[in-house]
C-alpha atoms as a PDB file:
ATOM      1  CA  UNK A   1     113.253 142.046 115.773  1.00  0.00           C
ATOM      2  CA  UNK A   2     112.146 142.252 119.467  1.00  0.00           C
ATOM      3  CA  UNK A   3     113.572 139.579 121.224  1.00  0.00           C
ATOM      4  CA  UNK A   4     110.887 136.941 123.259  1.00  0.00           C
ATOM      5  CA  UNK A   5     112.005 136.510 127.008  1.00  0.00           C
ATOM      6  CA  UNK A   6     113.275 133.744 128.527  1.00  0.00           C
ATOM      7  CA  UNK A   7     111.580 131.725 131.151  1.00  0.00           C
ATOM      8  CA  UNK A   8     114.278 129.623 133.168  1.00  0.00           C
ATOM      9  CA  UNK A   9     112.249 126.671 135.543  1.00  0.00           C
ATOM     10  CA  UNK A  10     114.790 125.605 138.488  1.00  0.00           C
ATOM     11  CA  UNK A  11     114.354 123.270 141.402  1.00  0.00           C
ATOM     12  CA  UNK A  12     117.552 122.049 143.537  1.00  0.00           C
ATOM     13  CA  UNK A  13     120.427 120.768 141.122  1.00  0.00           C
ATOM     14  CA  UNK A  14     122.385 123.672 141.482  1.00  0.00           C
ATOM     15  CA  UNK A  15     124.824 121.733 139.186  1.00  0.00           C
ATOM     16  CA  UNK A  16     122.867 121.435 136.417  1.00  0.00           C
ATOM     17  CA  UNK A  17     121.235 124.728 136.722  1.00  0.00           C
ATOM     18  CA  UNK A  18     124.949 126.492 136.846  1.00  0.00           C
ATOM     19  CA  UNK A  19     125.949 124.475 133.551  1.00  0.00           C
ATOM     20  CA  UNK A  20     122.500 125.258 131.870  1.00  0.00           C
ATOM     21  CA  UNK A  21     123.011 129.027 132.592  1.00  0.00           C
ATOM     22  CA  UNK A  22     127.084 129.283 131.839  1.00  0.00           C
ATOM     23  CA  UNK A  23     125.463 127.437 127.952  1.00  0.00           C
ATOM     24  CA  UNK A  24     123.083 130.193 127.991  1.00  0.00           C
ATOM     25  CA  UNK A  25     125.146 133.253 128.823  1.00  0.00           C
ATOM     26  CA  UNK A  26     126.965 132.052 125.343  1.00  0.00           C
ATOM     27  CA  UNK A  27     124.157 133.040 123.337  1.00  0.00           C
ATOM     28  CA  UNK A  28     124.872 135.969 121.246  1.00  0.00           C
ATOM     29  CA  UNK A  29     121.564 137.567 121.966  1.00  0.00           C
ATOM     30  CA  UNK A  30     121.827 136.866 126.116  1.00  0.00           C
ATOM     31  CA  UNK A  31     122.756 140.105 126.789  1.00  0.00           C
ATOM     32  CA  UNK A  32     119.748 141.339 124.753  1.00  0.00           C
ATOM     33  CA  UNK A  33     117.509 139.467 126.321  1.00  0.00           C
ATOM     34  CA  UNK A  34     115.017 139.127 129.669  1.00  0.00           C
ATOM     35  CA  UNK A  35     115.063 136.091 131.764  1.00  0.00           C
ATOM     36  CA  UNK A  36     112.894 135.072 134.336  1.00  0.00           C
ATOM     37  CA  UNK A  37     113.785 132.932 137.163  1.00  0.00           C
ATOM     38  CA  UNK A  38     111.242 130.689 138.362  1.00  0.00           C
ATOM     39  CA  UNK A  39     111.923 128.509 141.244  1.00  0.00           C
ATOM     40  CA  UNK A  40     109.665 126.211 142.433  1.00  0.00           C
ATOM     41  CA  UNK A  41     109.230 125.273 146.490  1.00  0.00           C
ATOM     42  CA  UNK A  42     110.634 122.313 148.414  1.00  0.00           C
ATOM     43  CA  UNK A  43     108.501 119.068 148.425  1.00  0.00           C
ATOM     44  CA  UNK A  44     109.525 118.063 151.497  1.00  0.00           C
ATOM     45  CA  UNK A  45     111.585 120.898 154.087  1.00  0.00           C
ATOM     46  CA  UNK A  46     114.855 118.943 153.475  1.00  0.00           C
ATOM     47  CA  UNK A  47     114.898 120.130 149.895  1.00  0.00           C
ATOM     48  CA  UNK A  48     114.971 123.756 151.060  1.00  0.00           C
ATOM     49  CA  UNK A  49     118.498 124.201 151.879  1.00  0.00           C
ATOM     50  CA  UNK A  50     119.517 122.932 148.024  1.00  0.00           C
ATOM     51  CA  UNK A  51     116.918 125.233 146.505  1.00  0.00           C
ATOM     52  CA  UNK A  52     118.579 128.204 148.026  1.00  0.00           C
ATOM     53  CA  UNK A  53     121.666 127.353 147.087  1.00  0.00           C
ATOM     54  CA  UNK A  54     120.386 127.607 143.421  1.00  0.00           C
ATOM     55  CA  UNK A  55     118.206 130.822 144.684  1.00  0.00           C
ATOM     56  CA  UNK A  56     121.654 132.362 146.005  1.00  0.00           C
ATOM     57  CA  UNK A  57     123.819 131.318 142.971  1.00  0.00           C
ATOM     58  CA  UNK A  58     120.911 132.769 140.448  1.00  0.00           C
ATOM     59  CA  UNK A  59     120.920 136.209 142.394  1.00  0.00           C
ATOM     60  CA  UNK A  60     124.116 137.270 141.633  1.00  0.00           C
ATOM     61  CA  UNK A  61     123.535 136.261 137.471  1.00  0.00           C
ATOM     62  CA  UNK A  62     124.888 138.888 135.420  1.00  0.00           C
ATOM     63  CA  UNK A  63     124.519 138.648 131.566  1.00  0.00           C
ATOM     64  CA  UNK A  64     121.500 139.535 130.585  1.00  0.00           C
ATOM     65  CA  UNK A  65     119.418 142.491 129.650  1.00  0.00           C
ATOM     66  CA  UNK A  66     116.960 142.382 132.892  1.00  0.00           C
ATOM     67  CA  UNK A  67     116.578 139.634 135.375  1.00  0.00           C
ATOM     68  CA  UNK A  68     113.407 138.473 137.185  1.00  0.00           C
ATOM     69  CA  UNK A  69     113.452 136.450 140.206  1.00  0.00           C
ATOM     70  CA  UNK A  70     109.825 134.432 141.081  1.00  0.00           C
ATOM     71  CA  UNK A  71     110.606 132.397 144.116  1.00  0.00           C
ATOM     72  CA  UNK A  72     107.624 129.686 145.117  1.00  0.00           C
ATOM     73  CA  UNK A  73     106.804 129.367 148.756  1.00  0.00           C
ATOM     74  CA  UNK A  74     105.028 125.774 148.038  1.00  0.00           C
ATOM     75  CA  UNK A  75     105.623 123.177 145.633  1.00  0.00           C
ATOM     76  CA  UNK A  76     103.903 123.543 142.600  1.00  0.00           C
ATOM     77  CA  UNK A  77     105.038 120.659 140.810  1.00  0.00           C
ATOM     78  CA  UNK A  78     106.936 121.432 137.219  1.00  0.00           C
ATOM     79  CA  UNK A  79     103.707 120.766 135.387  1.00  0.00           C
ATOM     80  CA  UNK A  80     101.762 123.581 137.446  1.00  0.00           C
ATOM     81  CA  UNK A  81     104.747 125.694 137.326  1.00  0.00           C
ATOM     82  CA  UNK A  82     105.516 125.719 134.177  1.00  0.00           C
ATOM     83  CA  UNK A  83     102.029 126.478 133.196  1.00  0.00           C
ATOM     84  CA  UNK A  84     102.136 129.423 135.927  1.00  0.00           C
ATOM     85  CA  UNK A  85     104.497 131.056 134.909  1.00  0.00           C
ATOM     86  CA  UNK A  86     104.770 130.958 131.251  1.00  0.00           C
ATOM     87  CA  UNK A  87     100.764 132.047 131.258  1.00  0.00           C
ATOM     88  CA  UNK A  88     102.531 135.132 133.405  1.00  0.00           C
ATOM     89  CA  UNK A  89     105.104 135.791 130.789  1.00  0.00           C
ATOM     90  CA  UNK A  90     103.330 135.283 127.916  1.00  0.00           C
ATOM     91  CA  UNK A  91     100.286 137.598 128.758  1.00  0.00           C
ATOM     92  CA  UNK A  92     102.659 140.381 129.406  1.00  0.00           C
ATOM     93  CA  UNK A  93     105.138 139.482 126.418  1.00  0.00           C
ATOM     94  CA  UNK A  94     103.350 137.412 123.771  1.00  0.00           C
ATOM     95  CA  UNK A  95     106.039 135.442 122.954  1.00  0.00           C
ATOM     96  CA  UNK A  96     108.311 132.957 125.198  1.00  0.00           C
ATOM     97  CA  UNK A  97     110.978 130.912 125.234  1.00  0.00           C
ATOM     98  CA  UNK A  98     111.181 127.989 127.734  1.00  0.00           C
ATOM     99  CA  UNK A  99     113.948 126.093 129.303  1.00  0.00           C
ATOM    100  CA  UNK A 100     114.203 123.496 132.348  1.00  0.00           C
ATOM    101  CA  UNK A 101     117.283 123.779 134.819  1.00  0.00           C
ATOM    102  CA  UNK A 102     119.443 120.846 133.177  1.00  0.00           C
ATOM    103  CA  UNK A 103     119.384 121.872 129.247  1.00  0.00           C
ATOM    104  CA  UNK A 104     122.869 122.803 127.540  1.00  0.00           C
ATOM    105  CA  UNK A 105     122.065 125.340 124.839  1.00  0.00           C
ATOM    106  CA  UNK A 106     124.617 126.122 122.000  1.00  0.00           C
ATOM    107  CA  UNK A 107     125.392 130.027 121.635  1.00  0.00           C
ATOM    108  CA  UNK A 108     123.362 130.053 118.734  1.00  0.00           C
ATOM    109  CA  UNK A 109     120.081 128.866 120.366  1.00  0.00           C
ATOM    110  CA  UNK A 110     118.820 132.120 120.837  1.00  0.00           C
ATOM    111  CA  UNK A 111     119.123 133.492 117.219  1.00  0.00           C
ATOM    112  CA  UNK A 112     117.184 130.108 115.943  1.00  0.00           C
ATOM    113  CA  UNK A 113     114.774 130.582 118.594  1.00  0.00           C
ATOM    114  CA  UNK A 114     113.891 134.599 118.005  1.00  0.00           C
ATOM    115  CA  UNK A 115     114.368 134.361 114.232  1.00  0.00           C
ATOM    116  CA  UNK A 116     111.896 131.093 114.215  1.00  0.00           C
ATOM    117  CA  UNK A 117     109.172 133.011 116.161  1.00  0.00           C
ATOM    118  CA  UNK A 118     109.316 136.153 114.209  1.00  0.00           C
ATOM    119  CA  UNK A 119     109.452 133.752 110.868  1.00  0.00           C
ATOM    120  CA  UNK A 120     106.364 131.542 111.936  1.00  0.00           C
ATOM    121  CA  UNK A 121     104.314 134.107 114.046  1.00  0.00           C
ATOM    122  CA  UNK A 122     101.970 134.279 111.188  1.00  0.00           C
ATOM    123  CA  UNK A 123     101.807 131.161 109.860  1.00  0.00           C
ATOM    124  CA  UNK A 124      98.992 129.459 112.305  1.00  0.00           C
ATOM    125  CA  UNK A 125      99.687 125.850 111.422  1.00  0.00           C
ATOM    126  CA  UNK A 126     103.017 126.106 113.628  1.00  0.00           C
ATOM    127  CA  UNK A 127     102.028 125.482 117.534  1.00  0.00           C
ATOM    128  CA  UNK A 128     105.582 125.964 118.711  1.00  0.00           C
ATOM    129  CA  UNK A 129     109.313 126.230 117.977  1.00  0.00           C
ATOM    130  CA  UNK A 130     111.659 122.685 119.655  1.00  0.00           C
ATOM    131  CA  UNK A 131     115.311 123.878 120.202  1.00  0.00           C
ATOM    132  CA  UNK A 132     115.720 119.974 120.444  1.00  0.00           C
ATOM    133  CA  UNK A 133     115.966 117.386 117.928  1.00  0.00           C
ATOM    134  CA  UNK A 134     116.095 113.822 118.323  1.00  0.00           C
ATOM    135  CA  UNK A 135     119.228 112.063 116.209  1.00  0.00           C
ATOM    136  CA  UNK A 136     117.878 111.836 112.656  1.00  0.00           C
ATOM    137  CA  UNK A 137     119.217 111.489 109.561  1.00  0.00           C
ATOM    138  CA  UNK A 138     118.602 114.693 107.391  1.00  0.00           C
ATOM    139  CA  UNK A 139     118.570 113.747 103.450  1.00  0.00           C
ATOM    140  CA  UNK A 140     121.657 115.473 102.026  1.00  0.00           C
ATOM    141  CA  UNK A 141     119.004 117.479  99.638  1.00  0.00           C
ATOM    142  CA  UNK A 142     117.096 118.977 102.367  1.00  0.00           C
ATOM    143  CA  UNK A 143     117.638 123.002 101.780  1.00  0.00           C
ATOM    144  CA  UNK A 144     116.396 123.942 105.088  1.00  0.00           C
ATOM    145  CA  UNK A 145     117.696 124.002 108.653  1.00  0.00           C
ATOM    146  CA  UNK A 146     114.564 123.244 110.691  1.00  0.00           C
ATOM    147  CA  UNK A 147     111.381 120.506 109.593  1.00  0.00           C
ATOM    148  CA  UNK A 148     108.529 120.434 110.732  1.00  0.00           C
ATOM    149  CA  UNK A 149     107.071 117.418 113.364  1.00  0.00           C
ATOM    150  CA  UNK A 150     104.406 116.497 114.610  1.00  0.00           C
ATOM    151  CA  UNK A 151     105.466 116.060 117.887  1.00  0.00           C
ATOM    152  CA  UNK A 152     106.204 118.455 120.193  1.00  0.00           C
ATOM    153  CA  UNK A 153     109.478 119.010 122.380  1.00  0.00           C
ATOM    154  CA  UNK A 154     109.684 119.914 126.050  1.00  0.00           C
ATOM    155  CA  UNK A 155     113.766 120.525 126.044  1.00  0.00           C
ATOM    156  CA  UNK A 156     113.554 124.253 125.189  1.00  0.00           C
ATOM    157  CA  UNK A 157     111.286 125.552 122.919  1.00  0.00           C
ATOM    158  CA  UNK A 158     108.884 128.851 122.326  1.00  0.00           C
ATOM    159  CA  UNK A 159     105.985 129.719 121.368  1.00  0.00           C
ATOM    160  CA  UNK A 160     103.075 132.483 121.242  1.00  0.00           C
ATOM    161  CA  UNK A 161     100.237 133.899 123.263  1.00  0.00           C
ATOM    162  CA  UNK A 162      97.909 133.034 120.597  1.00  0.00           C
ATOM    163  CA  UNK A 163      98.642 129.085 120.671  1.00  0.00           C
ATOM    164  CA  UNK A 164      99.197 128.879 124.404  1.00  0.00           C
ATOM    165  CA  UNK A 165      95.865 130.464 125.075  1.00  0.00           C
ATOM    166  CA  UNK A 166      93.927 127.555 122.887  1.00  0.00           C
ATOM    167  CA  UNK A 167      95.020 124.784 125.502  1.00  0.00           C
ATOM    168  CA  UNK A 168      92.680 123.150 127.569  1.00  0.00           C
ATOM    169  CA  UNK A 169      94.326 122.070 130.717  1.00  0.00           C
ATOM    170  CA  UNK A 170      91.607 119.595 131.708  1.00  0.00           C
ATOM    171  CA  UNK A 171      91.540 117.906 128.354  1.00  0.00           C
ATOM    172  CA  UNK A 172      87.755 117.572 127.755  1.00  0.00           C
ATOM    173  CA  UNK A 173      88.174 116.253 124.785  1.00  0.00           C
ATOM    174  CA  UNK A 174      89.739 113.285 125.994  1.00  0.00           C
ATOM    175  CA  UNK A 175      86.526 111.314 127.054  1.00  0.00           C
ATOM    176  CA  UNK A 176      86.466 111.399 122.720  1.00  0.00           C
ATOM    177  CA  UNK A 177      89.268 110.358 122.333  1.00  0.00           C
ATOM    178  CA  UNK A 178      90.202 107.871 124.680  1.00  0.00           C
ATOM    179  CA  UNK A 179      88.181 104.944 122.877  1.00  0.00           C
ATOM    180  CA  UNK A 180      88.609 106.167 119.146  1.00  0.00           C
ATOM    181  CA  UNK A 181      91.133 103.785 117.814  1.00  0.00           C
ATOM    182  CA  UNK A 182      91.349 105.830 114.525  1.00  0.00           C
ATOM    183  CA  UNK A 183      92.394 109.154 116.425  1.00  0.00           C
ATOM    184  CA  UNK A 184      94.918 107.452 118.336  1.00  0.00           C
ATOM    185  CA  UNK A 185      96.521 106.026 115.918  1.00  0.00           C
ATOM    186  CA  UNK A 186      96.835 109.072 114.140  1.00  0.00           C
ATOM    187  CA  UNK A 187      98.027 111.095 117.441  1.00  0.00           C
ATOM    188  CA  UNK A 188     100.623 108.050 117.279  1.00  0.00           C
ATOM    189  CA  UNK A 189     101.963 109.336 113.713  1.00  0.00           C
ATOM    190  CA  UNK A 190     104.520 111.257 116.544  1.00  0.00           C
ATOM    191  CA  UNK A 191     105.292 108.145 117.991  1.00  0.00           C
ATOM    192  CA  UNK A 192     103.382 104.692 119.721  1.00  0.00           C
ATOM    193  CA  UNK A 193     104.116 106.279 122.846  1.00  0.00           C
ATOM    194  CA  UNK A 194     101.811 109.908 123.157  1.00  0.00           C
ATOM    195  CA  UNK A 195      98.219 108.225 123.479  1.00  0.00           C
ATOM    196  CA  UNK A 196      99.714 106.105 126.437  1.00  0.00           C
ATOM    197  CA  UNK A 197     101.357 109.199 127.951  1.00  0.00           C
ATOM    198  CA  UNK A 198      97.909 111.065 127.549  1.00  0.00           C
ATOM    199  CA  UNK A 199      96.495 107.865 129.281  1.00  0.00           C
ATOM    200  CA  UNK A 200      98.307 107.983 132.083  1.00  0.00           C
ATOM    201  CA  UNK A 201      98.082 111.964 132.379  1.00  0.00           C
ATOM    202  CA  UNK A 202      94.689 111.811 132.524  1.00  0.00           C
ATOM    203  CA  UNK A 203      94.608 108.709 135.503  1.00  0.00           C
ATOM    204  CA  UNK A 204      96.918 110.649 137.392  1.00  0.00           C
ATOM    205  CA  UNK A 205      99.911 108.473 136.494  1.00  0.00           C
ATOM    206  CA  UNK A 206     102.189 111.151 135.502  1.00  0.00           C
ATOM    207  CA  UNK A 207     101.949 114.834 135.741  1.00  0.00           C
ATOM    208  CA  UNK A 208     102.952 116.349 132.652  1.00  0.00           C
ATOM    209  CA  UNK A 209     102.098 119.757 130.611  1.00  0.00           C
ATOM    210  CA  UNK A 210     103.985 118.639 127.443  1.00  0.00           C
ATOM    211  CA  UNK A 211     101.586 115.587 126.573  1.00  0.00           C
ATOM    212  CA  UNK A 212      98.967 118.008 127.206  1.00  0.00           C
ATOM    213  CA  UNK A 213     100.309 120.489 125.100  1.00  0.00           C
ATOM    214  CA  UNK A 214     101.120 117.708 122.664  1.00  0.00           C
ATOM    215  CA  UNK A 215      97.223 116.984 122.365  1.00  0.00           C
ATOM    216  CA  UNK A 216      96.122 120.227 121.960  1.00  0.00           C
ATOM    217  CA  UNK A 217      98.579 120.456 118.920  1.00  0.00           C
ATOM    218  CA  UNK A 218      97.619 117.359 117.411  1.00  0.00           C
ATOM    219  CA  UNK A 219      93.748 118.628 117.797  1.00  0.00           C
ATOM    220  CA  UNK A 220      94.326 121.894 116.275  1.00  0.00           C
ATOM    221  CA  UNK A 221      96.353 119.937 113.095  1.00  0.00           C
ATOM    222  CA  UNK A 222      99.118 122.182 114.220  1.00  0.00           C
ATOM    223  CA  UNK A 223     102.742 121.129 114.084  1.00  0.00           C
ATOM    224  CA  UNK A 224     105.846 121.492 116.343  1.00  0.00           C
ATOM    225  CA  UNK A 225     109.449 123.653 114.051  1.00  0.00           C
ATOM    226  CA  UNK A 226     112.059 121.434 114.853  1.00  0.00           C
ATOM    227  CA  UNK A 227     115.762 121.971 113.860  1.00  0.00           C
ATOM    228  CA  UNK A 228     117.882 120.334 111.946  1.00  0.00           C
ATOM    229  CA  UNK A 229     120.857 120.056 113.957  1.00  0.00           C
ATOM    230  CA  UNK A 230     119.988 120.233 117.290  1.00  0.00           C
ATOM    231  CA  UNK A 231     120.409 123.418 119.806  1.00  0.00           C
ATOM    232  CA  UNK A 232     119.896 121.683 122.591  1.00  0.00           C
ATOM    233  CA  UNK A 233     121.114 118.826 125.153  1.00  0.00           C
ATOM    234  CA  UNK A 234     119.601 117.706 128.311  1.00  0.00           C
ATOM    235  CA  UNK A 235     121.383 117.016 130.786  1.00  0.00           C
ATOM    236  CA  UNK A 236     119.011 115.475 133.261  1.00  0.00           C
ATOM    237  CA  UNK A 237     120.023 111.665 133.343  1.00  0.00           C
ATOM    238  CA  UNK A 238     121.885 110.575 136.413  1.00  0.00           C
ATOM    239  CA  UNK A 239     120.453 109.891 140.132  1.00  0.00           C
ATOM    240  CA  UNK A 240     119.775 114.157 140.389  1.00  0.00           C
ATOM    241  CA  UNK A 241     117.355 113.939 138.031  1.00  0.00           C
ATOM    242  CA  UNK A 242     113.415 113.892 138.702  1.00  0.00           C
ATOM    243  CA  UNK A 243     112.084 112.855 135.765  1.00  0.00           C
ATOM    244  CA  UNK A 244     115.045 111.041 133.902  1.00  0.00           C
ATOM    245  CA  UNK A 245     117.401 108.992 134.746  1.00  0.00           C
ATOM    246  CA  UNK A 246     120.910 106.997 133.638  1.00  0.00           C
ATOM    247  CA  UNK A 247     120.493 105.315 130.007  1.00  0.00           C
ATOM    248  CA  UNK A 248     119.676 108.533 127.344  1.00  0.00           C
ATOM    249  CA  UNK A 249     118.688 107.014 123.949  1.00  0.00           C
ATOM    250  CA  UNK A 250     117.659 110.889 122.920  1.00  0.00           C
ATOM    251  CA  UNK A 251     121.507 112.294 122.836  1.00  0.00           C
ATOM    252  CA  UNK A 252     121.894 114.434 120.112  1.00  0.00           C
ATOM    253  CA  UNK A 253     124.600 115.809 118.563  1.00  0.00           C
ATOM    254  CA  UNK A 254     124.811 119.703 119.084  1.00  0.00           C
ATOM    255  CA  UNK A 255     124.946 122.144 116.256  1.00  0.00           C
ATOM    256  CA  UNK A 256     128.987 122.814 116.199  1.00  0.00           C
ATOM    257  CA  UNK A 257     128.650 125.881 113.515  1.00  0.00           C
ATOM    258  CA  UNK A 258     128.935 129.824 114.224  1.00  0.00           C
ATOM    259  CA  UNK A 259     125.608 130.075 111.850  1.00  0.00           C
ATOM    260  CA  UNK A 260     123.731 132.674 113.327  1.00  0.00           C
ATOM    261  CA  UNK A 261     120.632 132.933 110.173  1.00  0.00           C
ATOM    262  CA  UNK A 262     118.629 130.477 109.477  1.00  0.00           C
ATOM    263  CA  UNK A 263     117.098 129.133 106.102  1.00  0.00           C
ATOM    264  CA  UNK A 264     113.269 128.078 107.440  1.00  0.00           C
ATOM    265  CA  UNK A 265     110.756 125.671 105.572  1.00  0.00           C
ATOM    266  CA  UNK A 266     107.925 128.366 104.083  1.00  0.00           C
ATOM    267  CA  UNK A 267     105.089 125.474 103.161  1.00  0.00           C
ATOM    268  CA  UNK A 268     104.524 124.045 107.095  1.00  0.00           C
ATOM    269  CA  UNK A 269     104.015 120.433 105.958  1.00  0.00           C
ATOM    270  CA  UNK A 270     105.950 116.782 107.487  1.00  0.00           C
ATOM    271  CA  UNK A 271     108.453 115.380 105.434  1.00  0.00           C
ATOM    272  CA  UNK A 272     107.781 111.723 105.143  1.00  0.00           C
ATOM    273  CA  UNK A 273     111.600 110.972 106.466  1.00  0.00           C
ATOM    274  CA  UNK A 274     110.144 112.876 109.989  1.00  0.00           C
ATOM    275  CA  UNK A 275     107.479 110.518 110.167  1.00  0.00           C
ATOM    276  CA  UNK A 276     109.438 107.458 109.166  1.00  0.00           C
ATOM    277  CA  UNK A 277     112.210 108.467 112.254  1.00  0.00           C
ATOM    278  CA  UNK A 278     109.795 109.330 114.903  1.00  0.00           C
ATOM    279  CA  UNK A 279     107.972 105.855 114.090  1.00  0.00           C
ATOM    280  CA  UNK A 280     110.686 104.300 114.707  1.00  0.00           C
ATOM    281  CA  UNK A 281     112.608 106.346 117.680  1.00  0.00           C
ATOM    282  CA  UNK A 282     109.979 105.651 119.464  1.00  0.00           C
ATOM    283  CA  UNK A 283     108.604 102.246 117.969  1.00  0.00           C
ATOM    284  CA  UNK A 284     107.535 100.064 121.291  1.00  0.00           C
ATOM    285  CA  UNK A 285     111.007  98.167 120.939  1.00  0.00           C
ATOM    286  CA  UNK A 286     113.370 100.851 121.172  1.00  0.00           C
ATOM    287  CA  UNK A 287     111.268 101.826 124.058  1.00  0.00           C
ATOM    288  CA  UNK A 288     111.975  98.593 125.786  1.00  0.00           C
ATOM    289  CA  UNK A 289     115.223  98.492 125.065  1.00  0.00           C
ATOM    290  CA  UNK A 290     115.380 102.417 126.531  1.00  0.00           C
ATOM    291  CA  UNK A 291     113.083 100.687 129.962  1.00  0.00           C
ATOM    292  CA  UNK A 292     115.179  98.263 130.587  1.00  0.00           C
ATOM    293  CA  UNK A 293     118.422 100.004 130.128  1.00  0.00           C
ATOM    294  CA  UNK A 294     117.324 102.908 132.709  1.00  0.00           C
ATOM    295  CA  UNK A 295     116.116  99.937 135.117  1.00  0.00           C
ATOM    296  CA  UNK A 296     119.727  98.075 134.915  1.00  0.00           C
ATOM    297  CA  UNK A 297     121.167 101.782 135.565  1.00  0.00           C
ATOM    298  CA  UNK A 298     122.994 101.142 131.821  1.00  0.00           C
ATOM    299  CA  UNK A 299     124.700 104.241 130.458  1.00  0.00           C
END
């Protein structure tokens, strides 16, 4: 099995970024396996001296089969970087695997991850592979450690030239969509939330690639692999963070096992119990409850 490289996106939390890549120098496969280093450039000049600090600490990384080091000159923002950079990897690689600077990987993270891609790479109703799961209750009958959603999940995940290459950035068909009642509620099946997100991406309210990726799933009638226990944990709440902060209603539970194969679901189809969880994780109450805890700076 080749192994798909690993696309690290950093900013200035040189904390987070040293715990993210201690977690991943755990992996089994690691040393196997390429990572590139993307670091984006200082909004403001301020930011420059913590960015090096990161730059400085990822120079000297040992672990891994080959390190690449892209530093940014300008800001980019982590939606244009992201989409920089794994379009860079990907065209060269054809597979990826994608991780932000404050995401705590188990050491088996990068044999789900591999295994998943090589497993699914021909089965074209998969978009992507989540190494996150949200907190769900698994019926004690289910044979198989990953389901499939249909939502995707920014907090480390991979996926393939082929899929990547079918997104449309600007979203044309959003002027569609936008007043179609019955195709948002069915982009809601993944929770109330996505349509709103897309909303807002689209009126330059937020500035995100994953609800843009999201769409482009949901519009292909693709799904998102996500495991059953999960392989990842982000890290990213507290006053550091740029686009989370203090209460985390997502914590998850990290796969504590040495299991190293996987059993995967052959027939790509949502369970009903996926459906029934998302629905409700992120029903518009719990995501009040979530608001106003992160405004009252709750834990």
């Amino acid at each position: 099995m080749k192994l798909a490289p690993i696309c690290l996106f950093t900013y200035k939390r040189l904390d987070c970024t040293l715990q993210t890549l201690e977690a991943l120098q755990k992996n089994k496969l690691a040393a196997e396996s390429q990572l590139y280093i993307f670091s984006d450039g200082p909004k403001k000049p301020e930011d420059l001296e913590a960015i090096q600090k990161v730059r400085d600490f990822t120079a000297q990384l040992t672990g891994f089969k080959a390190l690449i080091h892209v530093h940014r000159t300008e800001n980019k923002g982590l939606a244009n970087s992201i989409i920089s950079g794994v379009s860079q990897v990907i065209a060269e690689h054809r597979r990826v695997i994608v991780l932000e600077d404050d995401l705590i990987t188990t050491p088996n993270f990068l044999a789900f991850m591999n295994q998943a891609l090589e497993f699914y790479a021909d089965k074209p109703k998969v978009f992507s592979i989540a190494g996150y799961t949200i907190p769900i209750q698994i019926p004690q009958t289910y044979p198989y450690d990953i389901y499939a959603c249909p939502r995707h999940n920014p907090w480390g995940w991979a996926s393939w030239q082929d899929r990547w290459e079918t997104v449309d950035w600007e979203v044309k068909a959003y002027e569609q969509f936008k007043d179609n009642p019955e195709q948002r509620a069915k982009f809601n099946k993944g929770g109330s939330d996505l349509a709103t997100m897309l909303d807002k991406q689209m009126s330059e309210k937020l500035d995100s690639w994953a609800i843009r990726w999201g769409f482009q799933q949901f519009l292909n009638g693709q799904v998102s692999m996500h495991p059953a226990v999960s392989k990842v944990r982000n890290i990213g709440f507290g006053p550091e963070a740029t686009h989370t902060k203090f209460y985390d209603r997502y914590r998850s539970e990290l796969d504590q096992s040495e299991k190293t194969n996987f059993d995967f679901l052959p027939i790509v189809e949502v369970p009903d119990f996926v459906y029934k969880t998302y629905q409700d994780k992120y029903s518009l109450r719990k995501r009040f409850i979530g608001r106003l805890k992160h405004y009252l700076g709750l834990p």
